[in-house]
Protein backbone atom coordinates (compact mmCIF):
# COMPACT_ATOMS: atom_id res chain seq x y z
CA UNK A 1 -5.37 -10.79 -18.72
CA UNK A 2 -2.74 -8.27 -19.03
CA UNK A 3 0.52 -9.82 -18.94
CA UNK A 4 2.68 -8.35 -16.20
CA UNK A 5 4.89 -6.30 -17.92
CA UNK A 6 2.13 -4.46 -19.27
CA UNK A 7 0.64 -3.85 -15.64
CA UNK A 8 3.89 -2.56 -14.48
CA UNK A 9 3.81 -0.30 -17.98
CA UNK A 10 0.22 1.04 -17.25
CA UNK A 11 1.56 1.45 -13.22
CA UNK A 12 4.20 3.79 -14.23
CA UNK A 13 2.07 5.59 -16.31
CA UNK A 14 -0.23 6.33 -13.75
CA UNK A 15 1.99 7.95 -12.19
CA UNK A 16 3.23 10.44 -14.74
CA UNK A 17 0.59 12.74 -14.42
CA UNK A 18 -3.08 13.36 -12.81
CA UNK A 19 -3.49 12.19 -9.45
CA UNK A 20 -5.43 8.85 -8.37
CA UNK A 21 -6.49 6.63 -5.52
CA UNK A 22 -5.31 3.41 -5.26
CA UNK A 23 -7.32 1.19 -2.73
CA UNK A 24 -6.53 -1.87 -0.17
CA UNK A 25 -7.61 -4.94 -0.89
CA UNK A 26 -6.93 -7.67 2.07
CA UNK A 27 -8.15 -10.69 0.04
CA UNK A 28 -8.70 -12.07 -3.57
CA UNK A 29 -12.21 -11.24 -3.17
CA UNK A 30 -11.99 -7.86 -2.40
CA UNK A 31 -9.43 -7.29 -5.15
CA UNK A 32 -11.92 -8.58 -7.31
CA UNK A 33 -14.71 -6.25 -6.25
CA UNK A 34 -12.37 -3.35 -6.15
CA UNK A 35 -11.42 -3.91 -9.92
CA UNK A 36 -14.99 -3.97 -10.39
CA UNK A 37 -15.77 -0.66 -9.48
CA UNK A 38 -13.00 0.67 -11.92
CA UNK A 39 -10.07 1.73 -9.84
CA UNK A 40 -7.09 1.45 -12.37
CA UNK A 41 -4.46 -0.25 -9.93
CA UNK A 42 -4.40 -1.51 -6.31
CA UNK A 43 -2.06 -1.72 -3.06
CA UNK A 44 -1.63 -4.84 -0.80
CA UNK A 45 -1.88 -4.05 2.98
CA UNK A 46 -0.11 -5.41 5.48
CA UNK A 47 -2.15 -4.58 8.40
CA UNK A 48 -5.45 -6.11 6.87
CA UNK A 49 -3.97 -8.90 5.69
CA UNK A 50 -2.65 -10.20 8.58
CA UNK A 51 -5.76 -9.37 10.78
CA UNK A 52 -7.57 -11.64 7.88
CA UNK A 53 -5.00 -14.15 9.09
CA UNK A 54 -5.79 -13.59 12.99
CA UNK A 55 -2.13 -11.77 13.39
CA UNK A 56 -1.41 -8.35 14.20
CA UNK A 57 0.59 -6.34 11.98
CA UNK A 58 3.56 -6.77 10.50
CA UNK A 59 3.29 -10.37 11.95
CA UNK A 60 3.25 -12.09 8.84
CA UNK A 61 5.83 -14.08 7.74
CA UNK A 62 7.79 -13.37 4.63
CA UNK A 63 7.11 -16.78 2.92
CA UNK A 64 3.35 -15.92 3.94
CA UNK A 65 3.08 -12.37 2.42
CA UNK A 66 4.76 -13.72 -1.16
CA UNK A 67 2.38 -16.27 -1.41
CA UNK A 68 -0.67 -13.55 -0.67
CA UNK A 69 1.47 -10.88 -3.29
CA UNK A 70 1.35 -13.73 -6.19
CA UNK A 71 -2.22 -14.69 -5.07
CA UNK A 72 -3.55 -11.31 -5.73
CA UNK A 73 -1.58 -10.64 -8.84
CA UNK A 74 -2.82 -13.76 -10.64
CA UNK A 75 -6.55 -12.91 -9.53
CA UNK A 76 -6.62 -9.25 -11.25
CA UNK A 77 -6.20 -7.75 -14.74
CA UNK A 78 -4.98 -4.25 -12.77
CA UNK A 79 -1.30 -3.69 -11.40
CA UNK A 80 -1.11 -4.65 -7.63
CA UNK A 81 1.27 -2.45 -5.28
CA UNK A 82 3.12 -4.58 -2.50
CA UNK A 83 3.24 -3.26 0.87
CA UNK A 84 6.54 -5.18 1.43
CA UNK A 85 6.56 -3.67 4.85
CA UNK A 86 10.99 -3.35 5.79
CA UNK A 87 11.95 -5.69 3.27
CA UNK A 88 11.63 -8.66 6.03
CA UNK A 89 15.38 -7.79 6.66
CA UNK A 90 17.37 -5.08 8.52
CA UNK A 91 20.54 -4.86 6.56
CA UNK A 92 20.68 -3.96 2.86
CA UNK A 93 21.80 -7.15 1.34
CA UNK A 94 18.61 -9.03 3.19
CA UNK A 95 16.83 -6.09 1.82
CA UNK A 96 17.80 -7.06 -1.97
CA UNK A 97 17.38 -10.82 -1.21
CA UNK A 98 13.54 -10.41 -0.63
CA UNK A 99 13.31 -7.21 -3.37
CA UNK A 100 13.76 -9.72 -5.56
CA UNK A 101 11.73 -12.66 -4.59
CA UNK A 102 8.88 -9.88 -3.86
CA UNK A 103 9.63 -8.80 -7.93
CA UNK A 104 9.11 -12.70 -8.63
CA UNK A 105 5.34 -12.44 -7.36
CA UNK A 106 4.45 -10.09 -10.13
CA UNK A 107 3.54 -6.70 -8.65
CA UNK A 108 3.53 -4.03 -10.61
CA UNK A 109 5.17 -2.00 -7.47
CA UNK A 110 6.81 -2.16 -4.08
CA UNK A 111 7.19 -0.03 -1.04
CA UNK A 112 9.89 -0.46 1.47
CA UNK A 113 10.00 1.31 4.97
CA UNK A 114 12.84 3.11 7.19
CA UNK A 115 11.26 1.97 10.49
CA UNK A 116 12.51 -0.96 12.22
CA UNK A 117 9.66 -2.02 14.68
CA UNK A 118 11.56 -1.21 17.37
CA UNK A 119 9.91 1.29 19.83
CA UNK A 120 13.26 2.15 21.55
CA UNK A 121 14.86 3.07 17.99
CA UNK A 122 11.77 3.04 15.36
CA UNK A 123 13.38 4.28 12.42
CA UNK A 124 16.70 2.86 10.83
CA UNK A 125 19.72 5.30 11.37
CA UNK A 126 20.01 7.48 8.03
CA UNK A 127 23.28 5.96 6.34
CA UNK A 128 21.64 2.61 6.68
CA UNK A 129 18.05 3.71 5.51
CA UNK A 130 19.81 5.16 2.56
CA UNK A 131 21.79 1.62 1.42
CA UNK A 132 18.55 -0.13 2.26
CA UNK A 133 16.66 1.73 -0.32
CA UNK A 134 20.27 1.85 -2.73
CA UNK A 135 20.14 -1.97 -2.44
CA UNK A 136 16.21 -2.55 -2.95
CA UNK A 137 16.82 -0.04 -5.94
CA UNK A 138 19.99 -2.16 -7.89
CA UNK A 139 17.89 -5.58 -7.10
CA UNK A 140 14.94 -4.49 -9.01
CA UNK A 141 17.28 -3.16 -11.87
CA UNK A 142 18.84 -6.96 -11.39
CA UNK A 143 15.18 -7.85 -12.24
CA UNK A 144 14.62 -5.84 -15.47
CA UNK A 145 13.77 -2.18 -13.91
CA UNK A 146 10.15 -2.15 -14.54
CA UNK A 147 8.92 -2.41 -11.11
CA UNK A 148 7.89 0.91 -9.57
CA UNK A 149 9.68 1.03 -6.01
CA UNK A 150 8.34 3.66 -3.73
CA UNK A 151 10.58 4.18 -0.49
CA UNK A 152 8.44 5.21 2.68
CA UNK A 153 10.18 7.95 5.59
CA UNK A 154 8.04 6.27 8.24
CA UNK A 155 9.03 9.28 10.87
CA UNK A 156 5.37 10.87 11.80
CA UNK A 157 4.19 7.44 11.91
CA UNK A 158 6.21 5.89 14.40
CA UNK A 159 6.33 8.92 16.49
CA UNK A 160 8.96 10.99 15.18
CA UNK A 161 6.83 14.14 14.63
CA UNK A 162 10.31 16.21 12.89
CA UNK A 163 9.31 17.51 9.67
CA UNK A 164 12.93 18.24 9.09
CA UNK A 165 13.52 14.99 9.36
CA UNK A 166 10.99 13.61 6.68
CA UNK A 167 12.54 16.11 4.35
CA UNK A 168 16.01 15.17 4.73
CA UNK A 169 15.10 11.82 4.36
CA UNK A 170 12.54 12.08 1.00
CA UNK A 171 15.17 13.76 -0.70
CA UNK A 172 18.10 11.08 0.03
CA UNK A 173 15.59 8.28 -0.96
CA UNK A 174 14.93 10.26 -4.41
CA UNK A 175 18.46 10.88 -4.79
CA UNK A 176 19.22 7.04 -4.26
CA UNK A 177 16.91 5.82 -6.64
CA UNK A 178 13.07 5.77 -5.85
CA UNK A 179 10.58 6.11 -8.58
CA UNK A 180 8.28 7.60 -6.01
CA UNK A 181 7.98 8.77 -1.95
CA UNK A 182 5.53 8.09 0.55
CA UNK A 183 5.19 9.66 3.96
CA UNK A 184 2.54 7.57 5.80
CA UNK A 185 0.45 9.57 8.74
CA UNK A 186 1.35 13.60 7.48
CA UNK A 187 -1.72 15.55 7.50
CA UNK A 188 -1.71 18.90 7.17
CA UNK A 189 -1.69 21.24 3.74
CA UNK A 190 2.06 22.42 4.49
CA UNK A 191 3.77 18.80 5.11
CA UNK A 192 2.15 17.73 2.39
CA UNK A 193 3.12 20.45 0.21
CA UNK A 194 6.87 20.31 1.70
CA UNK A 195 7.06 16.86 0.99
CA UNK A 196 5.62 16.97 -2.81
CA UNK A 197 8.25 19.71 -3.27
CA UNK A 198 11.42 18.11 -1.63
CA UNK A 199 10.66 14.82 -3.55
CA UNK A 200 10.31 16.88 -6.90
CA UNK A 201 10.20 15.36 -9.93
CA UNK A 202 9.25 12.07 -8.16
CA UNK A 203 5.84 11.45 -7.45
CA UNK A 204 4.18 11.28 -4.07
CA UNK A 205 1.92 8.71 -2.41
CA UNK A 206 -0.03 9.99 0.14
CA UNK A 207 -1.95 8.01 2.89
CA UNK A 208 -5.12 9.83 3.33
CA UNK A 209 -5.22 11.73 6.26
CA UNK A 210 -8.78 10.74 8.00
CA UNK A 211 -10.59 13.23 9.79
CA UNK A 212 -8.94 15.89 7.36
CA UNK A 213 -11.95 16.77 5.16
CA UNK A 214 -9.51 16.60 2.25
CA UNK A 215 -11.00 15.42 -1.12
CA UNK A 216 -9.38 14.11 -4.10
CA UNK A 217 -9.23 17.69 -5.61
CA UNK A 218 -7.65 19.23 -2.86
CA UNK A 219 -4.79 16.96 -2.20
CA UNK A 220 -4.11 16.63 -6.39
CA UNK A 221 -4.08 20.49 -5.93
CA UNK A 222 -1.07 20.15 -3.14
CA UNK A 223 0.77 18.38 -6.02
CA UNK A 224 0.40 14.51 -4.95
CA UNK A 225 -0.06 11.85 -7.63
CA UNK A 226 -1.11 8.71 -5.83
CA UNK A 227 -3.51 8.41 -2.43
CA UNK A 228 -3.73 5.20 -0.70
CA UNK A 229 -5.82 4.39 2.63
CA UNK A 230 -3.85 1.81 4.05
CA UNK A 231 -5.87 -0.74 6.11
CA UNK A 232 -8.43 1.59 6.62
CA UNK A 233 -11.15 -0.32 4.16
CA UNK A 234 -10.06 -3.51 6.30
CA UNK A 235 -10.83 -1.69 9.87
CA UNK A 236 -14.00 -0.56 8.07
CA UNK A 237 -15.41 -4.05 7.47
CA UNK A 238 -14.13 -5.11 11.01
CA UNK A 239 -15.86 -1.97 12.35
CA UNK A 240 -19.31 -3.10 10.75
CA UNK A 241 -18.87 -6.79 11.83
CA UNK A 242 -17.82 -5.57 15.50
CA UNK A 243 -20.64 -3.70 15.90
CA UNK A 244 -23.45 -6.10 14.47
CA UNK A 245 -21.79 -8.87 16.80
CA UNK A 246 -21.88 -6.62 19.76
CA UNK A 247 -25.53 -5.45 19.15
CA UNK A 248 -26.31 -9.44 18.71
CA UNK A 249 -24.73 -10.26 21.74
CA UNK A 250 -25.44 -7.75 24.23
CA UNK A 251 -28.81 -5.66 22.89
CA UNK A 252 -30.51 -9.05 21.32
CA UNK A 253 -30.90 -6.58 18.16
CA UNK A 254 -29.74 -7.02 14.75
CA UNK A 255 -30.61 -3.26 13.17
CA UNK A 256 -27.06 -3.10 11.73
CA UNK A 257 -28.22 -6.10 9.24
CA UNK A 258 -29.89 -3.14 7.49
CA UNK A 259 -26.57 -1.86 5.98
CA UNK A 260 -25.23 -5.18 4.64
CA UNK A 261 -24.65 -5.93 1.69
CA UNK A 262 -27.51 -7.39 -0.27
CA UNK A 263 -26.84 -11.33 -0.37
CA UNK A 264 -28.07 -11.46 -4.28
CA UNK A 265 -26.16 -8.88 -5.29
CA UNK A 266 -22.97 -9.84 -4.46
CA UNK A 267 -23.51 -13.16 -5.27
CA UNK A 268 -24.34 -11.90 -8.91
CA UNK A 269 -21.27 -10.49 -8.98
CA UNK A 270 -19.01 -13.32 -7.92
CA UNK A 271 -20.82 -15.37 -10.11
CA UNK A 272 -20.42 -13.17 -13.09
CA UNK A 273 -16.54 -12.49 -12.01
CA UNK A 274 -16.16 -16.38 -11.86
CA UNK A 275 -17.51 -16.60 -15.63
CA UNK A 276 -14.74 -14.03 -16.72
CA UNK A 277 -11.95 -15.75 -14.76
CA UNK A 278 -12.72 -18.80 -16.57
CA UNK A 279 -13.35 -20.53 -13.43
C-alpha cells in the first residue's frame, strides 16, 4: 500500500492538470469497490455516512467522523478526500484544532465550509470565513503542507442564490491559502465558468449538477479539474432499497430484485479484495 505521503503526492498531482471524478464512498466496502473500478482517488461524504449511521447530516460527531476518515484511509491504496464538513468548530482556532487531528487520519485532502448550519444566518460573516480558512491553511502547514485543503463558498447551497457573492468569496479563500475551491449546488455553464475563472490558477471542484445533462467533457471544457457527487451514490442505493421494500410491502412484488446486484459476483470480489488486503 502506498504510504500516505505518496497518496497526498499522487492527490496533488491530480489536480495539476486534466479533469477527473472523484466518487463517494459511505463505507469501507464501497471504498473498496470504488477502487476497484479504477477511479484514481476518492471523497468521504458526510451526508451518506451519517445516514449509514441512522443520523441526518452533519449529525455526526467529530470523534465519530475521525474514526470513519482513518477507517477508510487504512482500507485503500488511493488518496481519500475528507468532507470535514465546518471544521466541527465556529471560530478559527477550533477550526485549526480539528485541521489537524483530521490531517492525523491520513487523508490525502480536506474541505472546510463557510456555512454555519444556522438557517437564520447560514453562512459565516466574510472576515470570519476568511480566518477560518487562514487558520485551517497554517495548521496543515503545522502538519508538513502536503495535504490538499479545498475551501467550499457554501452560498447557492444554503440558499444564498448571489453569484456576486460566491465570487467575492472564491477569490478571498484563494488569496488566503486554498490549494483548490469548491462551490457545491452551481449549475449552470456561466457560474461555473465565473467561478473556474475567479479562482484562477487554483483548481476547481465541482459537485455535479444533476438533471444538467453535463458530461465529463463538457464541464473539463468550462475549465474544472475535479467533479464530485456528494451523497448522491448513497441516496442512490437508499433509492433502490426504498423502493424494493415498498414494492414488498405494499404490492406483494419483488420485480426490483431484478436489478440487484448478482450475489456471486460481489462475493467474488470481496473475496478476492480480502486476499489482497492480506486479510
Amino acid at each position: 500500500m502506498p504510504s500516505t505521503a505518496e497518496k497526498r503526492q499522487t492527490y496533488r498531482k491530480l489536480h495539476q492538470s486534466g479533469c477527473f471524478v472523484i466518487p463517494n464512498p459511505w463505507d469501507v466496502g464501497s471504498a473498496r469497490y470504488l477502487q476497484h473500478l479504477g477511479f484514481k482517488a476518492l471523497a468521504s461524504t458526510s451526508a451518506g455516512y451519517a445516514f449509514a449511521q441512522g443520523l441526518p447530516d452533519n449529525a455526526v460527531g467529530l470523534d465519530m467522523m475521525l474514526a470513519h476518515l482513518k477507517e477508510l484511509c487504512a482500507a485503500t491504496d488511493v488518496p481519500v478526500n475528507a468532507d470535514f464538513e465546518g471544521g466541527y468548530a465556529d471560530d478559527p482556532d477550533g477550526v485549526a484544532k480539528n485541521v489537524k487531528l483530521c490531517v492525523a487520519t491520513g487523508v490525502a485532502g480536506l474541505s472546510i465550509e463557510d456555512s454555519t448550519g444556522d438557517k437564520a444566518k447560514p453562512l459565516y460573516d466574510f472576515d470570519l470565513s476568511v480566518a477560518r480558512v487562514r487558520a485551517a491553511r497554517k495548521a496543515i502547514d503545522a502538519a508538513g503542507g502536503d495535504t490538499f485543503f479545498t475551501a467550499r463558498s457554501e452560498c447557492f447551497l444554503v440558499g444564498v442564490q448571489d453569484i456576486n457573492e460566491v465570487l467575492k468569496r472564491v477569490k478571498a479563500y484563494s488569496e488566503a491559502g486554498a490549494d483548490a475551491i469548491y462551490a457545491p449546488a452551481i449549475r449552470t455553464r456561466e457560474h461555473i465558468e465565473a467561478v473556474v475563472k475567479a479562482a484562477a490558477p487554483k483548481p476547481v471542484n465541482l459537485l455535479y449538477p444533476s438533471g444538467t445533462g453535463f458530461t465529463v467533457a463538457d464541464i473539463a471544457g468550462m475549465g474544472v479539474r475535479r467533479i464530485s457527487v456528494g451523497g448522491t451514490l448513497a441516496r442512490v442505493a437508499w433509492g433502490a432499497l426504498a423502493r424494493s421494500a415498498k414494492q414488498m410491502l405494499n404490492d406483494g412484488k419483488f420485480d426490483t430484485f431484478a436489478d440487484a446486484f448478482p450475489h456471486l459476483e460481489i462475493n467474488a470480489f470481496f473475496r478476492e479484495d480480502m486476499k489482497k488486503r492480506g486479510l
